[in-house]
PDB file of N, CA and C in Angstrom:
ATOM      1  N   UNK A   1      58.567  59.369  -6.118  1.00  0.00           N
ATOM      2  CA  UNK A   1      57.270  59.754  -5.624  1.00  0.00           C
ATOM      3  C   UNK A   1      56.603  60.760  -6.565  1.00  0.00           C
ATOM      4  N   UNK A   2      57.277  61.940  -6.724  1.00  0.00           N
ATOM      5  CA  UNK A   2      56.783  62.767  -7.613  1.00  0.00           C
ATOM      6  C   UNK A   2      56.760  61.885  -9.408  1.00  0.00           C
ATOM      7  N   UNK A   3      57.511  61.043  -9.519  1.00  0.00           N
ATOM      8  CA  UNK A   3      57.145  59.848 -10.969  1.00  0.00           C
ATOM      9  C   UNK A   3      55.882  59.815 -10.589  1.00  0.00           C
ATOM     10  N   UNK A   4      55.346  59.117  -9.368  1.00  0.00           N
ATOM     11  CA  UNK A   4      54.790  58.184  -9.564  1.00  0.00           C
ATOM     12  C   UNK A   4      52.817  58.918  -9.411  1.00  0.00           C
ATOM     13  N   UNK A   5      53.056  60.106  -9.084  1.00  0.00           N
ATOM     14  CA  UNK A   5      51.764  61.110  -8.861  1.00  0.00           C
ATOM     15  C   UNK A   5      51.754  61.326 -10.702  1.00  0.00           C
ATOM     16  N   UNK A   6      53.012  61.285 -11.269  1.00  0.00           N
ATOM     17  CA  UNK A   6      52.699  62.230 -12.866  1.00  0.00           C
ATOM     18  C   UNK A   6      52.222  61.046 -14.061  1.00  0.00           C
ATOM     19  N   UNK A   7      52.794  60.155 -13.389  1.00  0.00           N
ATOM     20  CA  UNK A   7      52.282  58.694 -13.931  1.00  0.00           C
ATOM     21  C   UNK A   7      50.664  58.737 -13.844  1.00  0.00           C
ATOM     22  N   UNK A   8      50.319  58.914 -12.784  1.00  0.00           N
ATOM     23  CA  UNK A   8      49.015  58.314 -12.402  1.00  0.00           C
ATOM     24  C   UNK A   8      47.814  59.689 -12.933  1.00  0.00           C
ATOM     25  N   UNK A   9      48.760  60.827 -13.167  1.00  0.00           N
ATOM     26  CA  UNK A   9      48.348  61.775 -13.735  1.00  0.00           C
ATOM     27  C   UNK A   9      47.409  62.122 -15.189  1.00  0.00           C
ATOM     28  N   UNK A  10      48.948  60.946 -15.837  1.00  0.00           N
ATOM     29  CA  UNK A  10      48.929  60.691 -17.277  1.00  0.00           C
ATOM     30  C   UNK A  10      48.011  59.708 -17.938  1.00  0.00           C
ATOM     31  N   UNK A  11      47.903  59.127 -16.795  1.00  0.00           N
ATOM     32  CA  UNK A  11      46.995  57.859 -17.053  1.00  0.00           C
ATOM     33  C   UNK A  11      45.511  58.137 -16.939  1.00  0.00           C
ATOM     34  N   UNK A  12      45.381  58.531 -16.392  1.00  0.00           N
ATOM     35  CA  UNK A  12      43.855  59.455 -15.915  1.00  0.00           C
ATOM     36  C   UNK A  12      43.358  60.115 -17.061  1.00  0.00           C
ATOM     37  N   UNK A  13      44.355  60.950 -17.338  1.00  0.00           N
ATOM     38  CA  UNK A  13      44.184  61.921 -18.422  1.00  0.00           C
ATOM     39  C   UNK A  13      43.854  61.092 -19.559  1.00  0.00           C
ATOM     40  N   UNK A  14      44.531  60.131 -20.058  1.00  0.00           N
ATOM     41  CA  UNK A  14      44.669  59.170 -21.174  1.00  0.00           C
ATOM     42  C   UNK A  14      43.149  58.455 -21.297  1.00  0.00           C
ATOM     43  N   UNK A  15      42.557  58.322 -19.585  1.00  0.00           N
ATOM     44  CA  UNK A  15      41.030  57.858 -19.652  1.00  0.00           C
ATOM     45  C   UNK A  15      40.518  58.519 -20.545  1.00  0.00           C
ATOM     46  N   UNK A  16      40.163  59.518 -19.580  1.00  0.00           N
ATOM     47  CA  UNK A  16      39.355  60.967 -19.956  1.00  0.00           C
ATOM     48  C   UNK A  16      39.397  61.148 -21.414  1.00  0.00           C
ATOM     49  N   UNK A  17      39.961  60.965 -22.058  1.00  0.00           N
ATOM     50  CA  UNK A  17      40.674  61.562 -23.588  1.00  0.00           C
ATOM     51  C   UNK A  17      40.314  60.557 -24.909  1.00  0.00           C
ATOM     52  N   UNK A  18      39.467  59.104 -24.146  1.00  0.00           N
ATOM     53  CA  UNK A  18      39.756  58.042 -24.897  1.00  0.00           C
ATOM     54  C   UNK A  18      41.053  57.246 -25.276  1.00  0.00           C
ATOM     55  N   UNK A  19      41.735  57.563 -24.513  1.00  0.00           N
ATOM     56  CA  UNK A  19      43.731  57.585 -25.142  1.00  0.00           C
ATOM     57  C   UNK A  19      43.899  57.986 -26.303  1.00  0.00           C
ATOM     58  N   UNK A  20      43.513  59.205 -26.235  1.00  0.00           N
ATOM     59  CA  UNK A  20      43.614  60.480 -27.530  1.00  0.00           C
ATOM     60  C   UNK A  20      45.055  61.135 -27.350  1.00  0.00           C
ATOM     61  N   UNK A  21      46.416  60.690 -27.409  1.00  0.00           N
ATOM     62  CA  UNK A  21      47.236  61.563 -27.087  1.00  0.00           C
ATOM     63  C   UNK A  21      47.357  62.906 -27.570  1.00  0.00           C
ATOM     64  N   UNK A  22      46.710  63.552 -28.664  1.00  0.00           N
ATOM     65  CA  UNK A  22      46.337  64.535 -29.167  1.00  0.00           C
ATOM     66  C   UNK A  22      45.628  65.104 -28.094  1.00  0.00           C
ATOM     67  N   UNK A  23      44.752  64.709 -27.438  1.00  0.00           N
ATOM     68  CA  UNK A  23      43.546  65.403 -26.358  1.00  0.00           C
ATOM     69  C   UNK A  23      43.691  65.067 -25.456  1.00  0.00           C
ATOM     70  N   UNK A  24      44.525  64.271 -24.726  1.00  0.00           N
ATOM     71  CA  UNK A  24      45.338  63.892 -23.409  1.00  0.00           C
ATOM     72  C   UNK A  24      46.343  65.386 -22.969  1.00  0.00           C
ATOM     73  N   UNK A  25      47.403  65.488 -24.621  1.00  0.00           N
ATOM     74  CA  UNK A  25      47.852  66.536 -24.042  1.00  0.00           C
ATOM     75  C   UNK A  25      47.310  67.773 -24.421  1.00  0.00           C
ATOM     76  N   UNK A  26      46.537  67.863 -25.028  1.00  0.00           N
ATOM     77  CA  UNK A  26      45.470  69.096 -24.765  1.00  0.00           C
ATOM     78  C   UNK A  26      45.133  69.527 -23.418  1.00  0.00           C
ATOM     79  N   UNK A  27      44.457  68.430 -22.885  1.00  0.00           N
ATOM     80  CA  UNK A  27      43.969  68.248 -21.228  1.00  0.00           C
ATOM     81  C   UNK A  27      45.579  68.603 -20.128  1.00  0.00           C
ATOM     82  N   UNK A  28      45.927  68.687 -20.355  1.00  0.00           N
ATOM     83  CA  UNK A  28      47.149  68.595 -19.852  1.00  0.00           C
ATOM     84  C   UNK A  28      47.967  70.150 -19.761  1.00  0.00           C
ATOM     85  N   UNK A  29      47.738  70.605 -20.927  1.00  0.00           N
ATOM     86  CA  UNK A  29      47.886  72.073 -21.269  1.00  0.00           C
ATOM     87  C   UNK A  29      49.628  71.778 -21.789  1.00  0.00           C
ATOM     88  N   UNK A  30      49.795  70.830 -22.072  1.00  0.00           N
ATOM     89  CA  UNK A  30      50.992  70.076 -22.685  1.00  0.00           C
ATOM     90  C   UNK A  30      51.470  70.062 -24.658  1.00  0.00           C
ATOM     91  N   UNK A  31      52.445  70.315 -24.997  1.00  0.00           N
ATOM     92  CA  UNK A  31      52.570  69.583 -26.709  1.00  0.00           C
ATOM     93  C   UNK A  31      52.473  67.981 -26.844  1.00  0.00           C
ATOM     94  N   UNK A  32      52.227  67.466 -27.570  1.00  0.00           N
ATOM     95  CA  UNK A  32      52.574  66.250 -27.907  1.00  0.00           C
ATOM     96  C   UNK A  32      53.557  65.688 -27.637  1.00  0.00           C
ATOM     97  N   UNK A  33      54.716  65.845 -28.028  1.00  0.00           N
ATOM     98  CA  UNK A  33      56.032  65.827 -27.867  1.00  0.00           C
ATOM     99  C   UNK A  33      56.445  65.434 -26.473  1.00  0.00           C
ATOM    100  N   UNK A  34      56.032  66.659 -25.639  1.00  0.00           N
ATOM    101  CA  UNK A  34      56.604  66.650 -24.708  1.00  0.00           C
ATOM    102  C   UNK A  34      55.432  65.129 -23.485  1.00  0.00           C
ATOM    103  N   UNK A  35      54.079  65.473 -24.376  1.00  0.00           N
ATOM    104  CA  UNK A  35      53.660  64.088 -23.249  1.00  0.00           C
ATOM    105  C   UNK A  35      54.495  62.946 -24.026  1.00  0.00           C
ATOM    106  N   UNK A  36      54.437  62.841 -25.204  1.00  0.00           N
ATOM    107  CA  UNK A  36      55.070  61.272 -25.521  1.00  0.00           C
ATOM    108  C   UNK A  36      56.837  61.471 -24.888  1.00  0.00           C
ATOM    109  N   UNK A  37      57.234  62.284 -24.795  1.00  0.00           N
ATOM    110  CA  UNK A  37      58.447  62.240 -23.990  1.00  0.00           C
ATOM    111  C   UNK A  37      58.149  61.594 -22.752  1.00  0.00           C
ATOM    112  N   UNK A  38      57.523  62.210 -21.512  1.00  0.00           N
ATOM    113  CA  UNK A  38      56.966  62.094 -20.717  1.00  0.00           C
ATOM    114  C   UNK A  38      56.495  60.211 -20.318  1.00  0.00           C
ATOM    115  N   UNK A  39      55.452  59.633 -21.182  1.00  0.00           N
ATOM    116  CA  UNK A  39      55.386  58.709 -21.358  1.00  0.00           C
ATOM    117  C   UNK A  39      56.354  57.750 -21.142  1.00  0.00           C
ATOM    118  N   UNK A  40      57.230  57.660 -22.210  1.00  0.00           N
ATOM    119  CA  UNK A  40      58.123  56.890 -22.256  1.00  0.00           C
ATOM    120  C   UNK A  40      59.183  57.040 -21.397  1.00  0.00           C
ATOM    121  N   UNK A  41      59.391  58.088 -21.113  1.00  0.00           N
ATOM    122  CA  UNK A  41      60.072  58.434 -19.549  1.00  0.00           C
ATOM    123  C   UNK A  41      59.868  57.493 -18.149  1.00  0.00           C
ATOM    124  N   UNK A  42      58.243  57.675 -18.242  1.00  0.00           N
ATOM    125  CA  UNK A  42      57.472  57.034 -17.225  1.00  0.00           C
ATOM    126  C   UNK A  42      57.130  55.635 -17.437  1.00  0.00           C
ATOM    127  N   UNK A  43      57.373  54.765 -18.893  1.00  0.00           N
ATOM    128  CA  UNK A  43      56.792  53.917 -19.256  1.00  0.00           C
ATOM    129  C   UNK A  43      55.101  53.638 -19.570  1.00  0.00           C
ATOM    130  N   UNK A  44      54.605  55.024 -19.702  1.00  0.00           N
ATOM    131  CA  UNK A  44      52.872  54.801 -19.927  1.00  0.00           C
ATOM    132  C   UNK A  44      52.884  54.666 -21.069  1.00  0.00           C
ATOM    133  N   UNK A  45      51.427  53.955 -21.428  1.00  0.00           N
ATOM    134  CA  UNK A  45      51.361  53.305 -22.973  1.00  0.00           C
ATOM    135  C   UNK A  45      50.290  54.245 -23.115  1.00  0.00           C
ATOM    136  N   UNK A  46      49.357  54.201 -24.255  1.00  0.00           N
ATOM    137  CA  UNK A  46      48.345  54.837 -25.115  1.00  0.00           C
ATOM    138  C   UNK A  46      47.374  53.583 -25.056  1.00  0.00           C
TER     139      UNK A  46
END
């Protein structure tokens, strides 16, 4: 459940951003790293 809110989180964000993962995790207040961790954790694409 809590996946599935951070998923839908990430994805949103990824709108917003153009799927800028640079400015996704900006928006996020996140490193890079840790969203593309995240991602692939969750299975979200770019």
């Amino acid at each position: 459940m809590v996946e599935d809110a951070e998923r839908v989180h990430i994805r949103r964000a990824l709108e917003r951003s153009s799927k800028s993962v640079s400015r996704t995790a900006e928006l996020l207040g996140i490193s890079r790293k840790t969203l593309w961790e995240k991602m692939k954790r969750l299975g979200v694409t770019a």
